[in-house]
PDB file of N, CA and C in Angstrom:
ATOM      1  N   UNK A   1      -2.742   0.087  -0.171  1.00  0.00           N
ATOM      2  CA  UNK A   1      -1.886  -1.082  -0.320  1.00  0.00           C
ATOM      3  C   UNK A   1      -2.653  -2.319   0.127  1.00  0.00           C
ATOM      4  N   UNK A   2      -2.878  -3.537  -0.630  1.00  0.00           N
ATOM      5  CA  UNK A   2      -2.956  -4.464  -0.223  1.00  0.00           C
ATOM      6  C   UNK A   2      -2.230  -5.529   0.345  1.00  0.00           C
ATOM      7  N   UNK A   3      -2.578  -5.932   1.618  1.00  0.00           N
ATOM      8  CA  UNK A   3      -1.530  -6.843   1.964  1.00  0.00           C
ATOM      9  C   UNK A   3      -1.922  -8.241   1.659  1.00  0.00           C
ATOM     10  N   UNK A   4      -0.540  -8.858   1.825  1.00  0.00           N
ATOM     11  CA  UNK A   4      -0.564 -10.467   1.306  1.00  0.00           C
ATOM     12  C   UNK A   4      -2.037 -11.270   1.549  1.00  0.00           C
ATOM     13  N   UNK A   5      -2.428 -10.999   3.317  1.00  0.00           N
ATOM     14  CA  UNK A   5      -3.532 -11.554   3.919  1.00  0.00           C
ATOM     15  C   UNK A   5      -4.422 -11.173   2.651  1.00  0.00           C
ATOM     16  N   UNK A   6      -4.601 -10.057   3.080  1.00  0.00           N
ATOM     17  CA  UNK A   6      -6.148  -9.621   1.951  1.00  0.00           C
ATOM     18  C   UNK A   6      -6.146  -9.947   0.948  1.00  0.00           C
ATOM     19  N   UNK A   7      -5.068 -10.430   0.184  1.00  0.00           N
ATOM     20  CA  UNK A   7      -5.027 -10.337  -1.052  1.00  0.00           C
ATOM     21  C   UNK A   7      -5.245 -12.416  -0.812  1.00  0.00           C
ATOM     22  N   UNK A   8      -5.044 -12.996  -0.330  1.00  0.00           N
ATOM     23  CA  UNK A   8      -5.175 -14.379  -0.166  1.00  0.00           C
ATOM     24  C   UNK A   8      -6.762 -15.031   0.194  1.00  0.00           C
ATOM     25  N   UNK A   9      -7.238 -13.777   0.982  1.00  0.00           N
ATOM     26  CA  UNK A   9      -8.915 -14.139   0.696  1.00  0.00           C
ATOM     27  C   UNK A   9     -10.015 -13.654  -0.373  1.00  0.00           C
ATOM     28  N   UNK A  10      -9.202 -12.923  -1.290  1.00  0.00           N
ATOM     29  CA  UNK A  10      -9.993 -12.404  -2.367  1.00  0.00           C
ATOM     30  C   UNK A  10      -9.917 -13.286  -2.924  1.00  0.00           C
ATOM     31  N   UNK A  11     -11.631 -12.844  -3.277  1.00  0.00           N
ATOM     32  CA  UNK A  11     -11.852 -13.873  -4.857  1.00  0.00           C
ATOM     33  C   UNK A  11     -12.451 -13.209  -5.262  1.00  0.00           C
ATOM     34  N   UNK A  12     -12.766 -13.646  -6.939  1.00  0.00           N
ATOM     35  CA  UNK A  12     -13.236 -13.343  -8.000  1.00  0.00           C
ATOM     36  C   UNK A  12     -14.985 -13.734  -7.589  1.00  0.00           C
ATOM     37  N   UNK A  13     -15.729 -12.248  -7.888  1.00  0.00           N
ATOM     38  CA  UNK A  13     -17.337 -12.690  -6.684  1.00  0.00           C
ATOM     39  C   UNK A  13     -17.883 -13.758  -7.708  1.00  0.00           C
ATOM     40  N   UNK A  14     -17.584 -13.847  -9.545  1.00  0.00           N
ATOM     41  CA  UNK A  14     -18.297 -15.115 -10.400  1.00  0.00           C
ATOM     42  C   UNK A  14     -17.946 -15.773 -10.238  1.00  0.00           C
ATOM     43  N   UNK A  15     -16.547 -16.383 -10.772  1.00  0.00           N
ATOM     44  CA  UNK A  15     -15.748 -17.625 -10.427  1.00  0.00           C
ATOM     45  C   UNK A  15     -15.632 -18.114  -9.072  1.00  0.00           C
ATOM     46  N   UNK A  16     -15.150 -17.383  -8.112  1.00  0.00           N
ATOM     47  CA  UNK A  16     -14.246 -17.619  -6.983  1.00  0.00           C
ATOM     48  C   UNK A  16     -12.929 -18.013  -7.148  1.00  0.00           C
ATOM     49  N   UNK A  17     -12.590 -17.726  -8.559  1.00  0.00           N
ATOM     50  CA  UNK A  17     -11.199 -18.069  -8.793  1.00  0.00           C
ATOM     51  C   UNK A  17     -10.110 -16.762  -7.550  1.00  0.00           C
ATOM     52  N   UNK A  18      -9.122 -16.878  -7.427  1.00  0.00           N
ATOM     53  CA  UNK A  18      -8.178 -16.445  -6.743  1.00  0.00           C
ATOM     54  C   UNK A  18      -7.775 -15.308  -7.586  1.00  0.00           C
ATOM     55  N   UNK A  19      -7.188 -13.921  -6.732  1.00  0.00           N
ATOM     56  CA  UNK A  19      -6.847 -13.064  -7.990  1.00  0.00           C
ATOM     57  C   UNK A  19      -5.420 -12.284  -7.214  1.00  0.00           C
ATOM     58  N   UNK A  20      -4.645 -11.991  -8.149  1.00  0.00           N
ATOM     59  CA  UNK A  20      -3.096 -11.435  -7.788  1.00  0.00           C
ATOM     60  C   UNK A  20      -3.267  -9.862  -8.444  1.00  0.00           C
ATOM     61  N   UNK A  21      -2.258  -9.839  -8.124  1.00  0.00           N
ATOM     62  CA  UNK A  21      -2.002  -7.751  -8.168  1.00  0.00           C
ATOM     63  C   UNK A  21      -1.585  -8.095 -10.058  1.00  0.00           C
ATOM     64  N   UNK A  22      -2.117  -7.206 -10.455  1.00  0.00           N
ATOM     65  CA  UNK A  22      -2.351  -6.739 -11.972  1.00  0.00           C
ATOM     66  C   UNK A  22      -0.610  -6.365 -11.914  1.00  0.00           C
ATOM     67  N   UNK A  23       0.150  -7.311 -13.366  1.00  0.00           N
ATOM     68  CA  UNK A  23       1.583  -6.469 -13.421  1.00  0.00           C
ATOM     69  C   UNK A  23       1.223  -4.862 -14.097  1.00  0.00           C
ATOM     70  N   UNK A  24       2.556  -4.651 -14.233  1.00  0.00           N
ATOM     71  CA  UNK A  24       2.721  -3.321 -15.119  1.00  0.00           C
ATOM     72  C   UNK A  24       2.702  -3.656 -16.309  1.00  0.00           C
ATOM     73  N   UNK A  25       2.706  -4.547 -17.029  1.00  0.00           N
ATOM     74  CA  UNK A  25       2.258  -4.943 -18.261  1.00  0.00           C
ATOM     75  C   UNK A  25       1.026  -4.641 -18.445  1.00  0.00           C
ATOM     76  N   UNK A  26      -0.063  -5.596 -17.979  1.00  0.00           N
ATOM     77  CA  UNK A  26      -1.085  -5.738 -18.338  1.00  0.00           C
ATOM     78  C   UNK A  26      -2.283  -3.910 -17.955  1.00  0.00           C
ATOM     79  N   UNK A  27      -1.271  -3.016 -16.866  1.00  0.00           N
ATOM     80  CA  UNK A  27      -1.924  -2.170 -16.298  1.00  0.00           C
ATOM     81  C   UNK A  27      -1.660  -1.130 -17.578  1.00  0.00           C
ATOM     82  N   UNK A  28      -0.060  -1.255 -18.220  1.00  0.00           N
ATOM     83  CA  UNK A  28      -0.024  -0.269 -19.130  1.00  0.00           C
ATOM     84  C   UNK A  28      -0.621  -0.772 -20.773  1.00  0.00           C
ATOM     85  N   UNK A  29      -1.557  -1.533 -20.833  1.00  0.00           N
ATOM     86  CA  UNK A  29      -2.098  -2.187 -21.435  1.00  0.00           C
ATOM     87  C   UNK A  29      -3.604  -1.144 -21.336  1.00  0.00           C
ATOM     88  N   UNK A  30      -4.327  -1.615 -20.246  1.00  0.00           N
ATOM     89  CA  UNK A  30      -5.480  -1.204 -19.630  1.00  0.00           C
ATOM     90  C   UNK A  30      -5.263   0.166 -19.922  1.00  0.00           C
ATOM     91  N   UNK A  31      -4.179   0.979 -19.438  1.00  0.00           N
ATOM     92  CA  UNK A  31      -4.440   2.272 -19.510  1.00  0.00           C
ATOM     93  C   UNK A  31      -3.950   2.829 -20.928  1.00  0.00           C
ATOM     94  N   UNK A  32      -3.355   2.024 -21.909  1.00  0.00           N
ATOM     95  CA  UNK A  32      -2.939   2.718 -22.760  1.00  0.00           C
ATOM     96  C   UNK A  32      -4.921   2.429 -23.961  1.00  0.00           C
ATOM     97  N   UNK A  33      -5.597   1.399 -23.644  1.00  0.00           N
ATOM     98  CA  UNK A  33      -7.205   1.498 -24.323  1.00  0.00           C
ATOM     99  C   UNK A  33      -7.636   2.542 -23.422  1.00  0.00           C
ATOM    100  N   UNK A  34      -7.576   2.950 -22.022  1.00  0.00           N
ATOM    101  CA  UNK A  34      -8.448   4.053 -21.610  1.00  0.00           C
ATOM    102  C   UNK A  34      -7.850   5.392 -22.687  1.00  0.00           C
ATOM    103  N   UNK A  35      -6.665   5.379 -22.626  1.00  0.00           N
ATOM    104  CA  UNK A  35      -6.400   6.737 -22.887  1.00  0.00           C
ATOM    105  C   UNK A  35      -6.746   6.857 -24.582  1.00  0.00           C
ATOM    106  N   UNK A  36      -6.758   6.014 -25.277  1.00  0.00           N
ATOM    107  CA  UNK A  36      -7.421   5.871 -26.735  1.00  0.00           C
ATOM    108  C   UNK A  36      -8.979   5.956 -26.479  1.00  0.00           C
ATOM    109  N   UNK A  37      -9.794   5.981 -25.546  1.00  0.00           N
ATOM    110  CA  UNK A  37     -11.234   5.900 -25.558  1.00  0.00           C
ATOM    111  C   UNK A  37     -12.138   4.502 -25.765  1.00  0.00           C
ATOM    112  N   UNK A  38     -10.819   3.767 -25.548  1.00  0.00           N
ATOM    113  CA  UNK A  38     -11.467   2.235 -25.990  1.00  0.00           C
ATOM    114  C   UNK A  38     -11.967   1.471 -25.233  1.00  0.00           C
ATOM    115  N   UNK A  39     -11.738   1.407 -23.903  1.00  0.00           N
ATOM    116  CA  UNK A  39     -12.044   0.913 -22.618  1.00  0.00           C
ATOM    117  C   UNK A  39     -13.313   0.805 -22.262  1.00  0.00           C
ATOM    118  N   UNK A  40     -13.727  -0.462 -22.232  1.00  0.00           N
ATOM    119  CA  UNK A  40     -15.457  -0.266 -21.870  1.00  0.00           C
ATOM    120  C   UNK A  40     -14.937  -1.385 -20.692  1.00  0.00           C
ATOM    121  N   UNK A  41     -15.631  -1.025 -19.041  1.00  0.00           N
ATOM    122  CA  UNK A  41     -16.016  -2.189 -18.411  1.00  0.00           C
ATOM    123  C   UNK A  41     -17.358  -3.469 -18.936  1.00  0.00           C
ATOM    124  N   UNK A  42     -17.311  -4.303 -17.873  1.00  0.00           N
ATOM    125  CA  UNK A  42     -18.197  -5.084 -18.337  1.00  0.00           C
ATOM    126  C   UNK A  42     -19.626  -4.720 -18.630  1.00  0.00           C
ATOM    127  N   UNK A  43     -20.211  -3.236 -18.192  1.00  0.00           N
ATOM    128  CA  UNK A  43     -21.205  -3.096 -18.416  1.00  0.00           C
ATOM    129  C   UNK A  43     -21.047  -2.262 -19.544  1.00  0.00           C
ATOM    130  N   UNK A  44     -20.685  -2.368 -20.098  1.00  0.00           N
ATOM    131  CA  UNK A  44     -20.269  -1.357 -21.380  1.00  0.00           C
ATOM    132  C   UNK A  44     -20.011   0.102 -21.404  1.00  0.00           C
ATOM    133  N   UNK A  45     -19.627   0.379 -19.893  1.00  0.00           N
ATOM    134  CA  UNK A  45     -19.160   1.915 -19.975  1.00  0.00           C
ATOM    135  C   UNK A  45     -18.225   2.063 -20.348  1.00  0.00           C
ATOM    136  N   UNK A  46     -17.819   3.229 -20.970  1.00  0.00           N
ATOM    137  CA  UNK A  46     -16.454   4.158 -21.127  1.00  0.00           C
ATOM    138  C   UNK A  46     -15.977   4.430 -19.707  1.00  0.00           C
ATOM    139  N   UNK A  47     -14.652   3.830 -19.823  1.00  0.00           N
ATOM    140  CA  UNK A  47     -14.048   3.996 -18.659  1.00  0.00           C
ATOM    141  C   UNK A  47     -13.198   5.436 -18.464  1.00  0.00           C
ATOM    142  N   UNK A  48     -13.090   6.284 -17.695  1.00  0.00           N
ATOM    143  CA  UNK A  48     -12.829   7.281 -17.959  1.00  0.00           C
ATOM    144  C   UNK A  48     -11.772   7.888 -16.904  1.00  0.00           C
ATOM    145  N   UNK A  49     -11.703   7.106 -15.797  1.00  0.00           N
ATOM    146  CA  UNK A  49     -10.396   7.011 -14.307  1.00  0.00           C
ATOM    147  C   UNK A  49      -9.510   6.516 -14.926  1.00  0.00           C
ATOM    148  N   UNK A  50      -7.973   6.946 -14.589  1.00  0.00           N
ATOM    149  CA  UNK A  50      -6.857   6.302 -15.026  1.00  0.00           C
ATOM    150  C   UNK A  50      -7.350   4.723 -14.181  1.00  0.00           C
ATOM    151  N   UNK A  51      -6.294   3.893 -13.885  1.00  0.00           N
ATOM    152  CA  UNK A  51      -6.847   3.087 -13.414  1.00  0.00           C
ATOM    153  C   UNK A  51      -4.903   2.776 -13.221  1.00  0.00           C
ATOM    154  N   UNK A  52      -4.894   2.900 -12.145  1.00  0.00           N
ATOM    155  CA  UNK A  52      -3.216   2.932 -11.299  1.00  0.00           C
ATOM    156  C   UNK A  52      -3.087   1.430 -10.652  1.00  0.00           C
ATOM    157  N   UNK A  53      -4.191   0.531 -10.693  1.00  0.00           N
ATOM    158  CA  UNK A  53      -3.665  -0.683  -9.825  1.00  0.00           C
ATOM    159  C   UNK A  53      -5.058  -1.571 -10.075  1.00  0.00           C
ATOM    160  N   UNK A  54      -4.873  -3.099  -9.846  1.00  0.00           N
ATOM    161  CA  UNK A  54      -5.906  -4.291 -10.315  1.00  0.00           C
ATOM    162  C   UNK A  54      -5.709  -5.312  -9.633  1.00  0.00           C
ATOM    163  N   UNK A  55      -6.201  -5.606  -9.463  1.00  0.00           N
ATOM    164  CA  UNK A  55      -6.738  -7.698  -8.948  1.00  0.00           C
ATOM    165  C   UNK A  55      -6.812  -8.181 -10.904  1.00  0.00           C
ATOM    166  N   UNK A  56      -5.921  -9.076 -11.037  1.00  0.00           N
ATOM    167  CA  UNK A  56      -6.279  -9.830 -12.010  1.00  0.00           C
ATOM    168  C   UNK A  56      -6.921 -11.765 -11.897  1.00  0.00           C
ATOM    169  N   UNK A  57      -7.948 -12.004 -12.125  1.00  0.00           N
ATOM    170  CA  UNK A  57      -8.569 -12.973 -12.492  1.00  0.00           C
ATOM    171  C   UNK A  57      -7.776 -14.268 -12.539  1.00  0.00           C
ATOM    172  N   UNK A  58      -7.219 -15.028 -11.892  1.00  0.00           N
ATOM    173  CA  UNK A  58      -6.676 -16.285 -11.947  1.00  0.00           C
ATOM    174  C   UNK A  58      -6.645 -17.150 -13.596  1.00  0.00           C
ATOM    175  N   UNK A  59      -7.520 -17.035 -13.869  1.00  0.00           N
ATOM    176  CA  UNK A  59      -7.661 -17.523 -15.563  1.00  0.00           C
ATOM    177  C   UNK A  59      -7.333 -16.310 -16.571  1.00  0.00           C
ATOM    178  N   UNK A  60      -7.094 -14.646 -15.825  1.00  0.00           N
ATOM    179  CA  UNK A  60      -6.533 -13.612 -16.620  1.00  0.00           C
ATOM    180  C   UNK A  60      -7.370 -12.872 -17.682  1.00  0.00           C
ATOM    181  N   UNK A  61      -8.771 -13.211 -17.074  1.00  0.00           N
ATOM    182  CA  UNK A  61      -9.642 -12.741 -18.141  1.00  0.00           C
ATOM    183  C   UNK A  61     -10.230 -11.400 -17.905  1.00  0.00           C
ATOM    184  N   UNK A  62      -9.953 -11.453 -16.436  1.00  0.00           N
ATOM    185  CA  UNK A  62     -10.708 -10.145 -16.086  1.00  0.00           C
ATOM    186  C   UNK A  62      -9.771  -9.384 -14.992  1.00  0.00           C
ATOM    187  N   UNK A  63      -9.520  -7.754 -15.026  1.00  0.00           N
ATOM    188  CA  UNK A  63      -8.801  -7.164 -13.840  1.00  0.00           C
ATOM    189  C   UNK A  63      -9.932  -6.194 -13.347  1.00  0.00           C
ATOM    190  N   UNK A  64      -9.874  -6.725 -11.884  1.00  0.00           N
ATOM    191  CA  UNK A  64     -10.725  -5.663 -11.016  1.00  0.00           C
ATOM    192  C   UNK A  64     -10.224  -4.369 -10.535  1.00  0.00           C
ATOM    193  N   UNK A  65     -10.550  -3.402 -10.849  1.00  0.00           N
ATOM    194  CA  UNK A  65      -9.404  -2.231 -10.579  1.00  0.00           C
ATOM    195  C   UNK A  65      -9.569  -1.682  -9.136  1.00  0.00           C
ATOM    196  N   UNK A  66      -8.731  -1.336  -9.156  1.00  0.00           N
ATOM    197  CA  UNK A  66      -8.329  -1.082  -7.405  1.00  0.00           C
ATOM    198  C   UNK A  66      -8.573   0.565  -7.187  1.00  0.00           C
ATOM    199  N   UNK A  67      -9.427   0.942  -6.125  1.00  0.00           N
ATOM    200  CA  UNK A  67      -9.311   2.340  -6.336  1.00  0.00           C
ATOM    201  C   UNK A  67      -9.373   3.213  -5.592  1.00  0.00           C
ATOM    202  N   UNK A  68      -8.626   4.245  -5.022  1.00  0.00           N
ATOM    203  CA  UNK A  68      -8.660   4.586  -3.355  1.00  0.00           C
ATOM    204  C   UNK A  68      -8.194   3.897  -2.795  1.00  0.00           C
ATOM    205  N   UNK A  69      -6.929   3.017  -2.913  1.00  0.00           N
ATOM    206  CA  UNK A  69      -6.229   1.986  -2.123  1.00  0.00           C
ATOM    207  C   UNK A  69      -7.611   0.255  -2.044  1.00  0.00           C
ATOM    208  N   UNK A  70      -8.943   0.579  -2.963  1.00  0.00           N
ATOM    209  CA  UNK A  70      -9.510  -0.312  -2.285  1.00  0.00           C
ATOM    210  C   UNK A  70     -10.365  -1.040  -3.463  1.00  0.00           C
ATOM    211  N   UNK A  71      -9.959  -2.388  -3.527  1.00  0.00           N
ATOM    212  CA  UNK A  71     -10.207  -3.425  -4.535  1.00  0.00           C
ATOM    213  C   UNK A  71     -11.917  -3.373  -4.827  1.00  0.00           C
ATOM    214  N   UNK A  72     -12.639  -2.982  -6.337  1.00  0.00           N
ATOM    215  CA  UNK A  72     -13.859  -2.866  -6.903  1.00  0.00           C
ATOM    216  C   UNK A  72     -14.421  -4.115  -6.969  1.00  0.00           C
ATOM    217  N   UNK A  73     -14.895  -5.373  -6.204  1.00  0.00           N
ATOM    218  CA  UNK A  73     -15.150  -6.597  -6.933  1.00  0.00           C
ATOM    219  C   UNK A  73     -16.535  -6.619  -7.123  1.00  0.00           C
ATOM    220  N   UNK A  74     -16.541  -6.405  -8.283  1.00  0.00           N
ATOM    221  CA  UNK A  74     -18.145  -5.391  -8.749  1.00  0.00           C
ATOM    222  C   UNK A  74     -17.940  -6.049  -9.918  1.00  0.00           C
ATOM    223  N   UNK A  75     -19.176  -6.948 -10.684  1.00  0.00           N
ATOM    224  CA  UNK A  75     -18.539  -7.804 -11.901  1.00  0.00           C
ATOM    225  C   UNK A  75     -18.785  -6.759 -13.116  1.00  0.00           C
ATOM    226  N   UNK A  76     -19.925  -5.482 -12.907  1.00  0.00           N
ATOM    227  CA  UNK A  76     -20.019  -4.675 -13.587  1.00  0.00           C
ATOM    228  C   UNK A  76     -18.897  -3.678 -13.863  1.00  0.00           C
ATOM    229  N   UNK A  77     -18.215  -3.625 -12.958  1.00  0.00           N
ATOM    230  CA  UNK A  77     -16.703  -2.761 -12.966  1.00  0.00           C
ATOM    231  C   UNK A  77     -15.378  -2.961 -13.447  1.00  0.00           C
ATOM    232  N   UNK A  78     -15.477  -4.578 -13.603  1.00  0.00           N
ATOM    233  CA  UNK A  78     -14.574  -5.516 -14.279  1.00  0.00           C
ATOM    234  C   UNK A  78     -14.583  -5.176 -15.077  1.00  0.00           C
ATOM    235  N   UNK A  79     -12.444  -5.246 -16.039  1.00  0.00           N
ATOM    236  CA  UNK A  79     -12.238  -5.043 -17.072  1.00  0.00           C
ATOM    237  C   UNK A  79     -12.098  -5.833 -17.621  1.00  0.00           C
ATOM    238  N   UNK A  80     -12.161  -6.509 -19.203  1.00  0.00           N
ATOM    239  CA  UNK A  80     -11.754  -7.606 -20.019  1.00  0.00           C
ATOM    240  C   UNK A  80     -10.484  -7.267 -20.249  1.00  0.00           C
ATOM    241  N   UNK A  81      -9.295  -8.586 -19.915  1.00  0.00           N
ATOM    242  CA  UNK A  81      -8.537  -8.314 -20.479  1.00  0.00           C
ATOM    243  C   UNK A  81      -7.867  -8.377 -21.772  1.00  0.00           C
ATOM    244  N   UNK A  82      -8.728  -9.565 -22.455  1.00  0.00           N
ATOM    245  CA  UNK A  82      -8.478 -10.008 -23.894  1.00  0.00           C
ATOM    246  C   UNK A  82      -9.223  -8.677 -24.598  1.00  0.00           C
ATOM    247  N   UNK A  83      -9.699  -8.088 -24.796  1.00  0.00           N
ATOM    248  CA  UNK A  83     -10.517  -6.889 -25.177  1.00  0.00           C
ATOM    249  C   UNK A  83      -9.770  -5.524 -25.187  1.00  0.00           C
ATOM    250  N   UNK A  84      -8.971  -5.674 -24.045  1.00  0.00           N
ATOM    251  CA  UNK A  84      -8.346  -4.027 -24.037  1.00  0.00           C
ATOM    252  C   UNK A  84      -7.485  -3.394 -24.803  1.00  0.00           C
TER     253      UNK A  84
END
């Protein structure tokens, strides 16, 4: 779980834009391209973890997925969200 604090000093490590908890929209979005095979992170892998929770990108371009209770801000790990 992230709390409010933590979640108020995250940033986005390119931008430094500010990032909020991924809705259930955009997560059953994300997971409905993983489960089609469509899902590439930014480095062009096949994503292949469900992916249960996100930091989304202040401008909404990118969700950092959360994993083990613990936020990826890895720009290679980043998902596109216009893409998914």
């Amino acid at each position: 779980m992230i709390t409010d604090e933590l979640l108020a000093l995250l940033r986005c490590p390119q931008t430094m834009q500010s990032l909020s908890l991924a809705s259930v929209e955009q997560l059953a979005q994300i997971e409905a391209a993983r489960a089609a095979g469509k899902l590439l992170d930014r480095s062009g892998r096949t994503v292949k973890e469900p992916i249960l929770g996100g930091l989304v990108r202040e401008d909404g371009a990118l969700l950092f997925p959360i994993r083990d209770g613990i936020p990826v801000l890895l720009l290679d790990d980043a998902l596109p969200l216009g893409a998914a």
